[in-house]
PDB file of N, CA and C in Angstrom:
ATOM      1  N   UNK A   1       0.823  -1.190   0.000  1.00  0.00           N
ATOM      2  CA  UNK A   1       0.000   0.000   0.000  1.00  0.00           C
ATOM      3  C   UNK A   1       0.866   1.252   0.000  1.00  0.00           C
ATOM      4  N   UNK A   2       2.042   1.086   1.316  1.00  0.00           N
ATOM      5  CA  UNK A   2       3.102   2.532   0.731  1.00  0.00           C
ATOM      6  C   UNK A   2       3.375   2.769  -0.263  1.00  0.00           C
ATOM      7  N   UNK A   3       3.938   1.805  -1.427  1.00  0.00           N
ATOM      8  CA  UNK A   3       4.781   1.667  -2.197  1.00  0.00           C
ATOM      9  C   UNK A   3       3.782   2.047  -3.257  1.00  0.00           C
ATOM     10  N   UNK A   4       2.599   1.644  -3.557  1.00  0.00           N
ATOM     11  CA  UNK A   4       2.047   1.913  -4.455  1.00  0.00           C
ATOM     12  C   UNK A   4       0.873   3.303  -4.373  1.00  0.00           C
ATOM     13  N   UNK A   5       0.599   3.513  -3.417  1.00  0.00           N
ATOM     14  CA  UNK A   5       0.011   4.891  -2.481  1.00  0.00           C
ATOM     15  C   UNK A   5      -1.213   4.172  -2.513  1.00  0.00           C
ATOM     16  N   UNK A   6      -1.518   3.260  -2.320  1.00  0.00           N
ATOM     17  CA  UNK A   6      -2.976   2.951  -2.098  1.00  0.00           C
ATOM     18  C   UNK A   6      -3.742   2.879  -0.642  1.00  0.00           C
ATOM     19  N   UNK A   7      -4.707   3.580  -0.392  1.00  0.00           N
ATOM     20  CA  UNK A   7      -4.982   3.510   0.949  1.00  0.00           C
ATOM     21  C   UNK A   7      -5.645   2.563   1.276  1.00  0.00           C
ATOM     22  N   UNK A   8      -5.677   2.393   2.576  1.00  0.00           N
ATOM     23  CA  UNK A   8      -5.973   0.832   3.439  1.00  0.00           C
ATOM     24  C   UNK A   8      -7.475   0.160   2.764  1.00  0.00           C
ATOM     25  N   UNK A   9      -8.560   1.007   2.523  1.00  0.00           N
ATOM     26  CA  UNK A   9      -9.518   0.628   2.010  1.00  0.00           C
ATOM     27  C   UNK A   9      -9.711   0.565   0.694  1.00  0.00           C
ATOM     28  N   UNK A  10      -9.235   0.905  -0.075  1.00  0.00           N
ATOM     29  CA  UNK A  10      -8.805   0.329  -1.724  1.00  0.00           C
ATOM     30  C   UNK A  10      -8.155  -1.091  -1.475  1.00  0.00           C
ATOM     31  N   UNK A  11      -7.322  -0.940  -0.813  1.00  0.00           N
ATOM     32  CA  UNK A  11      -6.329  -2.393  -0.606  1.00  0.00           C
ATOM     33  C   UNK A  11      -6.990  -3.285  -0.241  1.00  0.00           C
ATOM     34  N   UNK A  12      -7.942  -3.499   0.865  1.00  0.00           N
ATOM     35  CA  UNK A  12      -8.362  -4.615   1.436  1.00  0.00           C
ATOM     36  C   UNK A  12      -9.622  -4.466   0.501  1.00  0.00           C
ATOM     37  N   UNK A  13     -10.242  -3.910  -0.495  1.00  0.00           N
ATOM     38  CA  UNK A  13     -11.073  -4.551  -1.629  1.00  0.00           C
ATOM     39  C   UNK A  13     -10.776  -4.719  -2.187  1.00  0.00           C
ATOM     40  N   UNK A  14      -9.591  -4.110  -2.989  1.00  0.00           N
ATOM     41  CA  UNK A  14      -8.654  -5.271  -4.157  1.00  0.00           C
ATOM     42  C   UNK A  14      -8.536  -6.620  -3.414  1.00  0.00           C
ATOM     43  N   UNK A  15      -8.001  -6.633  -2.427  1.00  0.00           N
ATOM     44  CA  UNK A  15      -7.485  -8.005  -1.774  1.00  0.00           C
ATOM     45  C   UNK A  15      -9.136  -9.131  -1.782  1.00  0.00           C
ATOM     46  N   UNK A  16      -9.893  -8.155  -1.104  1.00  0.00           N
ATOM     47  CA  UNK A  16     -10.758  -9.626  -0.910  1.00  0.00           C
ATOM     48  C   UNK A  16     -11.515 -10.254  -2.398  1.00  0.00           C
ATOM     49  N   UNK A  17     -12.065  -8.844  -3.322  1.00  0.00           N
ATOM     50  CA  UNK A  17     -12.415  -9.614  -4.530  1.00  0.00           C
ATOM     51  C   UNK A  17     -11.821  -9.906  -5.571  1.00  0.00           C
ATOM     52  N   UNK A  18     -10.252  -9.714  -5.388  1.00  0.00           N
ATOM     53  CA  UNK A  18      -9.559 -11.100  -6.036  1.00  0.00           C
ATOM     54  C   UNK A  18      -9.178 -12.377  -5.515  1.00  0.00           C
ATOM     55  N   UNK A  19      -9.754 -12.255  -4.442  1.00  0.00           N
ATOM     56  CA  UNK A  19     -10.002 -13.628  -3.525  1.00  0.00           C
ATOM     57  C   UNK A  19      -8.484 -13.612  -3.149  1.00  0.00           C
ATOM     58  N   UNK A  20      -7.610 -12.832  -3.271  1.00  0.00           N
ATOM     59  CA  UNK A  20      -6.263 -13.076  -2.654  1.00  0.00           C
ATOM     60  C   UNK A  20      -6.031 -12.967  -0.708  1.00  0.00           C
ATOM     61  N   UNK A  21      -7.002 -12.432  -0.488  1.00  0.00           N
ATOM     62  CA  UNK A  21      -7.348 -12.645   0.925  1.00  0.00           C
ATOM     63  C   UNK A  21      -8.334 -12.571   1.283  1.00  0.00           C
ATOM     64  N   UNK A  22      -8.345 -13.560   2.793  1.00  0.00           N
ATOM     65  CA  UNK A  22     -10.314 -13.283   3.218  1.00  0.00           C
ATOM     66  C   UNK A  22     -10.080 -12.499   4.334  1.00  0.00           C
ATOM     67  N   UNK A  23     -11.390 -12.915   4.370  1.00  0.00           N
ATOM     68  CA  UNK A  23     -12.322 -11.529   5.503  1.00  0.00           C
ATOM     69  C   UNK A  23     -11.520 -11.674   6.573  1.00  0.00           C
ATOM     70  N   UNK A  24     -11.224 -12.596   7.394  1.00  0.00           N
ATOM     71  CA  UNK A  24     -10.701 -13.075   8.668  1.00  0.00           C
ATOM     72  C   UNK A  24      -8.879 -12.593   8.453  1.00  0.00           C
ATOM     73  N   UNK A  25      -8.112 -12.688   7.507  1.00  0.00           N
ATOM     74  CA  UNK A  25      -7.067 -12.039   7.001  1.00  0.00           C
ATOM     75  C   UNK A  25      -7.130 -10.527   7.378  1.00  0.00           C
ATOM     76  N   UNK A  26      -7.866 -10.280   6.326  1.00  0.00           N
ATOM     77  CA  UNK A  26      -7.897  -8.509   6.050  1.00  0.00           C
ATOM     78  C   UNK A  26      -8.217  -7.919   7.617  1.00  0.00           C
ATOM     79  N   UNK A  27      -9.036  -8.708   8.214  1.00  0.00           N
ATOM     80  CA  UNK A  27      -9.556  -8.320   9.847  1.00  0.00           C
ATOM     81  C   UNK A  27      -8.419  -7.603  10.325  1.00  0.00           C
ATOM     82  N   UNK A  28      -6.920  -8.946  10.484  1.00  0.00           N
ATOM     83  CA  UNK A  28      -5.922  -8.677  11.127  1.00  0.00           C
ATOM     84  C   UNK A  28      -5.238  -7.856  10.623  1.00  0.00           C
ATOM     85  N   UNK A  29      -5.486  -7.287   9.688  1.00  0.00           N
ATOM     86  CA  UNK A  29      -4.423  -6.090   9.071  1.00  0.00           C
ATOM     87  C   UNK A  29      -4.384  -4.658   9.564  1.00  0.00           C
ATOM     88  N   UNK A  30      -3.682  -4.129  10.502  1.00  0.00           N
ATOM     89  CA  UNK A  30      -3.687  -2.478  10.670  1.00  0.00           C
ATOM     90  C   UNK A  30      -3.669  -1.664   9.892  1.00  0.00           C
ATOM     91  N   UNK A  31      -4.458  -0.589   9.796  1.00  0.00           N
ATOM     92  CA  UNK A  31      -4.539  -0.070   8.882  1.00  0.00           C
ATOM     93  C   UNK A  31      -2.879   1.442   9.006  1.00  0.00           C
ATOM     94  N   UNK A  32      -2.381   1.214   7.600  1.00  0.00           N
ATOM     95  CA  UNK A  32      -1.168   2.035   7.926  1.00  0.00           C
ATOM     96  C   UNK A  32      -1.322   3.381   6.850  1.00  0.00           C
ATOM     97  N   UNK A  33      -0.202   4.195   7.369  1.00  0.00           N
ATOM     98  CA  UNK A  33      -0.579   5.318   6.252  1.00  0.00           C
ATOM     99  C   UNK A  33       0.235   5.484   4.865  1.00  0.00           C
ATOM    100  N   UNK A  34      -0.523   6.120   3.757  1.00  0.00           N
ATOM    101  CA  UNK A  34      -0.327   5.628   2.480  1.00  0.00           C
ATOM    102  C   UNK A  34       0.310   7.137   1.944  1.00  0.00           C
ATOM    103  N   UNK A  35       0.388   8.164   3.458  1.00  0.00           N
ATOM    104  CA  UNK A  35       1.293   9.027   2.664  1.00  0.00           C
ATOM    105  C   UNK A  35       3.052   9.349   2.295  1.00  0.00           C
ATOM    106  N   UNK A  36       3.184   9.507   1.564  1.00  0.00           N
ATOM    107  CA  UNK A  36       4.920   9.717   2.152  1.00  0.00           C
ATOM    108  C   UNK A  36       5.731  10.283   2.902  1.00  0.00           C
ATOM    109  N   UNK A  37       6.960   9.199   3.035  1.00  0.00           N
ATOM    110  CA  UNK A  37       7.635   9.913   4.206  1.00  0.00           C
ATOM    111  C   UNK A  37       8.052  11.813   4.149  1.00  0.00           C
ATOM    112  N   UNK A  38       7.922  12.388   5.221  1.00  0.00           N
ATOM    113  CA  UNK A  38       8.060  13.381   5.300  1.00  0.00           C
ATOM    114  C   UNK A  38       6.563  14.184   5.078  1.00  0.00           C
ATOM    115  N   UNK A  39       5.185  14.021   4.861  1.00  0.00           N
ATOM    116  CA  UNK A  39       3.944  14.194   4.968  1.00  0.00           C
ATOM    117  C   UNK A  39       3.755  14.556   3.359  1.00  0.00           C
ATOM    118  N   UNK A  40       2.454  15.495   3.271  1.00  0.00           N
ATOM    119  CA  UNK A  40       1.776  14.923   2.246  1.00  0.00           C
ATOM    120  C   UNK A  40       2.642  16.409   1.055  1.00  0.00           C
ATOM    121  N   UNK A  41       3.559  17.454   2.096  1.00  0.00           N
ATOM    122  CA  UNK A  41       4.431  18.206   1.070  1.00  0.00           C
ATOM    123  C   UNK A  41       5.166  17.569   0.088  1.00  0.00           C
ATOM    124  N   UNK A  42       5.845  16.458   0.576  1.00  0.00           N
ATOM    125  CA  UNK A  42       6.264  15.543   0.082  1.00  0.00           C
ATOM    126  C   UNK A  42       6.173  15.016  -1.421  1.00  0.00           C
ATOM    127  N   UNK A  43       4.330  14.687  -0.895  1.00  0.00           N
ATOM    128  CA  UNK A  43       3.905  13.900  -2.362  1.00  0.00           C
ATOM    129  C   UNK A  43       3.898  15.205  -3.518  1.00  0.00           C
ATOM    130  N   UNK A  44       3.208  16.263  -2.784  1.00  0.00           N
ATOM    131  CA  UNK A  44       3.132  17.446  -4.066  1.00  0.00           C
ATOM    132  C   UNK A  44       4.411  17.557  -4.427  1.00  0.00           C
ATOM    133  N   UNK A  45       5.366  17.722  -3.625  1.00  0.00           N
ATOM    134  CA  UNK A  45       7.235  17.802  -4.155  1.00  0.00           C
ATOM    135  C   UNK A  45       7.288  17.059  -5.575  1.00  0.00           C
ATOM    136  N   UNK A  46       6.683  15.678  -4.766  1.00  0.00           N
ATOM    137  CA  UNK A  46       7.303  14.288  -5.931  1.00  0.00           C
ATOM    138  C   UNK A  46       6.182  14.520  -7.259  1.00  0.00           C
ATOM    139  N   UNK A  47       5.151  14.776  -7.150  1.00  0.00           N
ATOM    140  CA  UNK A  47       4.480  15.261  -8.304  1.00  0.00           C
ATOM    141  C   UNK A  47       4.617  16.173  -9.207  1.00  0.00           C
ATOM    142  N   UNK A  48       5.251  17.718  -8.246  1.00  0.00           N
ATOM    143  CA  UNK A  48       5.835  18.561  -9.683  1.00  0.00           C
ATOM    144  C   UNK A  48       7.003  18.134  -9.943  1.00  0.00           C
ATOM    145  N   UNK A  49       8.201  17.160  -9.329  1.00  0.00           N
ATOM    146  CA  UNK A  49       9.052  16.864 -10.162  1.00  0.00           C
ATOM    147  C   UNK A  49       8.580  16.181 -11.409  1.00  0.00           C
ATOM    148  N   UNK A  50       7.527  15.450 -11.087  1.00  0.00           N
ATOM    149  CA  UNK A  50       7.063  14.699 -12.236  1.00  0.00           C
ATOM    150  C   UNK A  50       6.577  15.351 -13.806  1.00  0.00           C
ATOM    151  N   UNK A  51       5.959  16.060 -13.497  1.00  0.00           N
ATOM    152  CA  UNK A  51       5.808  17.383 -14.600  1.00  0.00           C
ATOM    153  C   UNK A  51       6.539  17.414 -15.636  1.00  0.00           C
ATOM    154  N   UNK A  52       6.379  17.382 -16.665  1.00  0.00           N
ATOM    155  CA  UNK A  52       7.167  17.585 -17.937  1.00  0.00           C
ATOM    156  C   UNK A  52       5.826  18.102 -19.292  1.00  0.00           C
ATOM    157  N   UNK A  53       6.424  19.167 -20.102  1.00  0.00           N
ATOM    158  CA  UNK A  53       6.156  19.091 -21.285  1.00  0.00           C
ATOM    159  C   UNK A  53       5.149  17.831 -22.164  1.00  0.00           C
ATOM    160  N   UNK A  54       6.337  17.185 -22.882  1.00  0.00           N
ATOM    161  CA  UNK A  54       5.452  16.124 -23.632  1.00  0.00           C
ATOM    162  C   UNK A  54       5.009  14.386 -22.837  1.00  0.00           C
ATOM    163  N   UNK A  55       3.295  14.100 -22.872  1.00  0.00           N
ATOM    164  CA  UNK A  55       2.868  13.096 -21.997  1.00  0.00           C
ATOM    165  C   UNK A  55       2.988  12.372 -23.284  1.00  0.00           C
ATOM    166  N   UNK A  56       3.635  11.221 -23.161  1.00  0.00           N
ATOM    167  CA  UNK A  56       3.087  10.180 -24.433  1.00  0.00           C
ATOM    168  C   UNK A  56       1.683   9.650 -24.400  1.00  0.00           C
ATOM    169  N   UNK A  57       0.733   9.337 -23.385  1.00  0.00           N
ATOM    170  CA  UNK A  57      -0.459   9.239 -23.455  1.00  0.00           C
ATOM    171  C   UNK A  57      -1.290  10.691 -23.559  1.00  0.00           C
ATOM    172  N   UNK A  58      -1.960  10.859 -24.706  1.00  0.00           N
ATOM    173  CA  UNK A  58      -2.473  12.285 -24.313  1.00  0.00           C
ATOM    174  C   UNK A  58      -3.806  12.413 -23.681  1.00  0.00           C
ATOM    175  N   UNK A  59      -4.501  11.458 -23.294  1.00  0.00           N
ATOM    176  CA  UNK A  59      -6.170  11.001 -23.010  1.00  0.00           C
ATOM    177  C   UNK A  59      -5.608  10.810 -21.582  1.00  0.00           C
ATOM    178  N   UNK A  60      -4.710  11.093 -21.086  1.00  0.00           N
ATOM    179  CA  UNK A  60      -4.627  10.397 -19.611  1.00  0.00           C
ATOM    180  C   UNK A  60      -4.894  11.967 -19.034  1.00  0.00           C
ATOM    181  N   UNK A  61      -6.005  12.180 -17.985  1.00  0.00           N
ATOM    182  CA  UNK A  61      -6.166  13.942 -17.348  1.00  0.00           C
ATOM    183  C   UNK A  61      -4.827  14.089 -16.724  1.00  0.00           C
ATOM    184  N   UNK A  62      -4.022  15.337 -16.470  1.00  0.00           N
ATOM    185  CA  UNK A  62      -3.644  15.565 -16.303  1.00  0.00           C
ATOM    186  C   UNK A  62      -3.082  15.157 -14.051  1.00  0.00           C
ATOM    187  N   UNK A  63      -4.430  15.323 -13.766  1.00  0.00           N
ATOM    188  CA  UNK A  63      -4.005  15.170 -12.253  1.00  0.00           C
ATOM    189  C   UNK A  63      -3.388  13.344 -12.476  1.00  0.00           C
ATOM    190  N   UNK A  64      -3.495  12.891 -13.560  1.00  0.00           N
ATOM    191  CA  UNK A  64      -3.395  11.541 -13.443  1.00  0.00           C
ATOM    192  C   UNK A  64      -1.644  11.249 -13.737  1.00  0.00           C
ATOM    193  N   UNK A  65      -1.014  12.467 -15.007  1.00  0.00           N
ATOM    194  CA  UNK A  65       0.194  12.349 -15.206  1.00  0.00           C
ATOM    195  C   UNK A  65       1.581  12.103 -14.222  1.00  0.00           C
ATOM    196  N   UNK A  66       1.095  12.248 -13.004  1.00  0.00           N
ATOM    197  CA  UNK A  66       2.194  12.421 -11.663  1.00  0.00           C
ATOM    198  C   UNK A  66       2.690  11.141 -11.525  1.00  0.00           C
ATOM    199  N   UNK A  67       3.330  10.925 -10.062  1.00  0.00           N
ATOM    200  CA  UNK A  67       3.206   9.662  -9.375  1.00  0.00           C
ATOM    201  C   UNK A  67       2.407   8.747  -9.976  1.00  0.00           C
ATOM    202  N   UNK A  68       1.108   9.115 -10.276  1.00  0.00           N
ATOM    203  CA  UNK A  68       0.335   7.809 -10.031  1.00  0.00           C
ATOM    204  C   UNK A  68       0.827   7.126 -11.463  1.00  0.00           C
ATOM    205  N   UNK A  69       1.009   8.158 -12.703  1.00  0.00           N
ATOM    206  CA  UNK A  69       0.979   7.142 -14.022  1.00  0.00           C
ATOM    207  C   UNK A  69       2.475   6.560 -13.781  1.00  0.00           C
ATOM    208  N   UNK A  70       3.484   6.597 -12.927  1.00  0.00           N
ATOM    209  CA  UNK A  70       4.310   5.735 -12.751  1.00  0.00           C
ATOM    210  C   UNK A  70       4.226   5.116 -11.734  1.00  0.00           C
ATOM    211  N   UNK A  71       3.562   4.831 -10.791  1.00  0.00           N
ATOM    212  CA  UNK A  71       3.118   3.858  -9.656  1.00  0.00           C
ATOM    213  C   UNK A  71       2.394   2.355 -10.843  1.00  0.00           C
ATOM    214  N   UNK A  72       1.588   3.128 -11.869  1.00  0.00           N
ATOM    215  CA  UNK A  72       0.822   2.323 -12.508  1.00  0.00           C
ATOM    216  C   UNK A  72       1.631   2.017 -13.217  1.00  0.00           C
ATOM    217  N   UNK A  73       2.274   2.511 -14.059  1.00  0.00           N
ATOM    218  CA  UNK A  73       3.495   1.828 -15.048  1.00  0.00           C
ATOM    219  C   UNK A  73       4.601   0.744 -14.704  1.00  0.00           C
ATOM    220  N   UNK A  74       4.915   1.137 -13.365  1.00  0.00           N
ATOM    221  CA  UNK A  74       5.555   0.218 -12.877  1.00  0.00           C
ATOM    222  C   UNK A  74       4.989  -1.055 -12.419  1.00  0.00           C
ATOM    223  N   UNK A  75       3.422  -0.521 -11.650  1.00  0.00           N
ATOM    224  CA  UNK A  75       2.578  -2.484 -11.608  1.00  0.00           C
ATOM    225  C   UNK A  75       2.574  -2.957 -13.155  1.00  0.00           C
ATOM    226  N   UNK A  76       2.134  -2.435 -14.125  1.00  0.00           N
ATOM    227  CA  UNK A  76       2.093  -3.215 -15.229  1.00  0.00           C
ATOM    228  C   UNK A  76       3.210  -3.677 -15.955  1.00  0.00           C
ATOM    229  N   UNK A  77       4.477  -3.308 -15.779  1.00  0.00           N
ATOM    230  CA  UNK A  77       5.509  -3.605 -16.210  1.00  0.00           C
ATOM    231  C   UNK A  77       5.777  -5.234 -15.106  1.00  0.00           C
ATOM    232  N   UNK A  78       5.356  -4.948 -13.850  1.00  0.00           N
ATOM    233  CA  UNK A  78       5.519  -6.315 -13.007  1.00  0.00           C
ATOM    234  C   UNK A  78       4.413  -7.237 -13.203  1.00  0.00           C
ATOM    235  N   UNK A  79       4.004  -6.903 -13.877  1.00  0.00           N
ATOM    236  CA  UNK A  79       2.420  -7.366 -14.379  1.00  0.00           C
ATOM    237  C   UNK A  79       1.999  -7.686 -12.841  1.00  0.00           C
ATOM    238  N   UNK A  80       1.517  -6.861 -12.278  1.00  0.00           N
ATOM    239  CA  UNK A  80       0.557  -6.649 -11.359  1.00  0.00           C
ATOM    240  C   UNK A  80      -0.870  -6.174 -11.362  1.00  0.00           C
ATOM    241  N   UNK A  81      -0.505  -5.300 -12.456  1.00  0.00           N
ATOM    242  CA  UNK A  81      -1.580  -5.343 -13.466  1.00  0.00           C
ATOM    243  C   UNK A  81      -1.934  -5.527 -14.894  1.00  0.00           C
ATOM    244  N   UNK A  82      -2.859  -6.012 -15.546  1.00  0.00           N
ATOM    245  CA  UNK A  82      -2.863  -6.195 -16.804  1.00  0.00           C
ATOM    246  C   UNK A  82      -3.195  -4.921 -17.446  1.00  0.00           C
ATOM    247  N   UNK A  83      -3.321  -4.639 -18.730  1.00  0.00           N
ATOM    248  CA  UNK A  83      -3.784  -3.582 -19.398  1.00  0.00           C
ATOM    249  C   UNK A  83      -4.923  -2.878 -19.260  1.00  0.00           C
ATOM    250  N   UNK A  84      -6.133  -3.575 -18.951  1.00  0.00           N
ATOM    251  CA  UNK A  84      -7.008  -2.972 -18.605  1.00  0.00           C
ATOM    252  C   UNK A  84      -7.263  -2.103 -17.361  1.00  0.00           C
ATOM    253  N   UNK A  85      -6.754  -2.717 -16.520  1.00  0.00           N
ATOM    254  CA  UNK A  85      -6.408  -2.055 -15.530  1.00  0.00           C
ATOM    255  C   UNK A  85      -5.600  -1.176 -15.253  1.00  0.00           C
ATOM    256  N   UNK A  86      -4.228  -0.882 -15.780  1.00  0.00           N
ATOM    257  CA  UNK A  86      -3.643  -0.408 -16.116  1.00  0.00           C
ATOM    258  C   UNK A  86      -4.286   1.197 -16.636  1.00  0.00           C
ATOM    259  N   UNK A  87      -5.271   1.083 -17.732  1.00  0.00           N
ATOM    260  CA  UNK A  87      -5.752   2.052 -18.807  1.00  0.00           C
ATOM    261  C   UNK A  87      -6.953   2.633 -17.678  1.00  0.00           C
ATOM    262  N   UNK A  88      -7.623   2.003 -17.212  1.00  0.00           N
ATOM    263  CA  UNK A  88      -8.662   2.287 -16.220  1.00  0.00           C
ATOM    264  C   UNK A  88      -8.322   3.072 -14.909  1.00  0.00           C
ATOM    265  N   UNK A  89      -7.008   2.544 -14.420  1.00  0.00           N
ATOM    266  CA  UNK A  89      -6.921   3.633 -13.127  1.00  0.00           C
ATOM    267  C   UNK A  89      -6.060   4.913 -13.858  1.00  0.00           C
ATOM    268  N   UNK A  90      -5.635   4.962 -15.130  1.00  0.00           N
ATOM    269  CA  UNK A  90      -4.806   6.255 -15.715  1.00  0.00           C
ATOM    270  C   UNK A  90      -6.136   6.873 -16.441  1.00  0.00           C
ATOM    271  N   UNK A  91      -7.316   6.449 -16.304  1.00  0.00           N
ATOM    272  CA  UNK A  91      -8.849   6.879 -16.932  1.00  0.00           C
ATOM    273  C   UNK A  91      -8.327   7.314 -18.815  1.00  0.00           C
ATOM    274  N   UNK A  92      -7.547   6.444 -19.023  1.00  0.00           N
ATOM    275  CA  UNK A  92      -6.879   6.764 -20.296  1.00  0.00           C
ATOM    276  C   UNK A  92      -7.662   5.849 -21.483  1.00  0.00           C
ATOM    277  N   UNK A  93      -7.443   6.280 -22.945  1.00  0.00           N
ATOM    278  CA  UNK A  93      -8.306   5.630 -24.268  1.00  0.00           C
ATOM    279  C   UNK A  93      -7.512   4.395 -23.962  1.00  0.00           C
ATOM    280  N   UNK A  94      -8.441   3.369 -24.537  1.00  0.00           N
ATOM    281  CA  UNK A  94      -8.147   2.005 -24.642  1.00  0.00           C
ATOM    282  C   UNK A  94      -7.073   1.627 -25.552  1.00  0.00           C
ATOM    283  N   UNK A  95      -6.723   2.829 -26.550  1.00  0.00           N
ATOM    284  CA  UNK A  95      -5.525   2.759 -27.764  1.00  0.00           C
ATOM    285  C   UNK A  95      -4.101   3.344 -27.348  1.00  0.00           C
ATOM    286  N   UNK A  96      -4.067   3.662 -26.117  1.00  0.00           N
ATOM    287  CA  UNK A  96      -3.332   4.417 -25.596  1.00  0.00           C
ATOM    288  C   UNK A  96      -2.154   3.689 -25.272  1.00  0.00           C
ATOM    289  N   UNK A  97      -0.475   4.181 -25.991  1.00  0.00           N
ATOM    290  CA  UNK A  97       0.367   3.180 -26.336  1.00  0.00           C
ATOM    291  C   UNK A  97       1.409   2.917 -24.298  1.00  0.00           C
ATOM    292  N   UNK A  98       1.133   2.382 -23.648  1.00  0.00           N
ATOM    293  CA  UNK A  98       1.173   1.894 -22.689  1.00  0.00           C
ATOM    294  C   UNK A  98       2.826   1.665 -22.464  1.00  0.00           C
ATOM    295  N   UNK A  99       3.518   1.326 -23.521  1.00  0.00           N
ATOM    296  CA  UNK A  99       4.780   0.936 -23.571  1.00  0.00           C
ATOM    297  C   UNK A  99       5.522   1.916 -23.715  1.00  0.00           C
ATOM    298  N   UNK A 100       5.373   3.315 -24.636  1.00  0.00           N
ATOM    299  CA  UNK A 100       5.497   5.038 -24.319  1.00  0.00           C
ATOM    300  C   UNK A 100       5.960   5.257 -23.275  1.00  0.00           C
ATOM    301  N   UNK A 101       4.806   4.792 -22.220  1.00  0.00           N
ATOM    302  CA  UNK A 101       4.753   5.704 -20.774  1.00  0.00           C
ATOM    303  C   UNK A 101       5.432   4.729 -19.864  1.00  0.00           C
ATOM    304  N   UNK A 102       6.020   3.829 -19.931  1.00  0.00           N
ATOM    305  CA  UNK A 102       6.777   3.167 -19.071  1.00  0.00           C
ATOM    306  C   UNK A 102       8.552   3.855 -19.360  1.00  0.00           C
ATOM    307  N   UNK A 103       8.507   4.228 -21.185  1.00  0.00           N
ATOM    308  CA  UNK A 103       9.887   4.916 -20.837  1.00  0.00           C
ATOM    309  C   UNK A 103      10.183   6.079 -20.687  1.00  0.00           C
ATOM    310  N   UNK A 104       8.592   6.912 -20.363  1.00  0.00           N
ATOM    311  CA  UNK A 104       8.768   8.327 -20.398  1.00  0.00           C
ATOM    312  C   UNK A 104       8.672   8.511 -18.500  1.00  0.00           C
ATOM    313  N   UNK A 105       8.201   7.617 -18.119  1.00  0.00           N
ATOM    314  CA  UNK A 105       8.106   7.927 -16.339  1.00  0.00           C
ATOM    315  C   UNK A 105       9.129   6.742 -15.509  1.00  0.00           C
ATOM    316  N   UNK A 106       9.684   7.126 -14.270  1.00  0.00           N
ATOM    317  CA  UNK A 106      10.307   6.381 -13.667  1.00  0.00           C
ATOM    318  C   UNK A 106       9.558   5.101 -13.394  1.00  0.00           C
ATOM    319  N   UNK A 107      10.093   3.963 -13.945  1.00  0.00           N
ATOM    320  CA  UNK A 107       9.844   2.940 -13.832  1.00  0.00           C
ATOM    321  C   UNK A 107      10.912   1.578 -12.860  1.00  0.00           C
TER     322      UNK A 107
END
């Protein structure tokens, strides 16, 4: 959940309806925080570094270009996620060349 910024309740519903954990699991899990070290100045820091000129996806909104389209680039490169998923949390066109944005963001 740090690593990927997902907060505790995104996580434990990914987890249970991919059946990768149950209810009695997820119970025992504390819930931890999903911001970065040094607080949430931090994340805005790491987001306008992210900033650049040309996006190789151009359908992806803009609040989406930061962190997150390389949090996501990097699960799909580990195939953690597949493409669809992938295209769905970047709210990006389904034609949208995916392999671009893995060498245009830290991966």
């Amino acid at each position: 959940m740090v690593h990927f910024g997902l907060n505790f309740l995104t996580a434990r519903y990914r987890l249970k309806h991919l059946g990768w954990a149950s209810e009695k699991d997820l119970a025992a899990v504390s819930r931890v925080s999903t911001y970065p070290p040094g607080g949430i100045d931090r994340w805005q820091e790491a987001e306008a570094l992210r900033d650049f000129e040309y996006f190789p996806c151009p359908s992806v909104p803009a609040e989406r270009r930061g962190l997150l389209a390389s949090l996501v680039a990097e699960a799909w490169v580990k195939q953690h996620l597949d493409r669809r998923q992938a295209l769905e949390l970047l709210d990006a066109a389904p034609d949208e060349p995916l392999e671009l944005l893995t060498n245009a963001v830290e991966v």
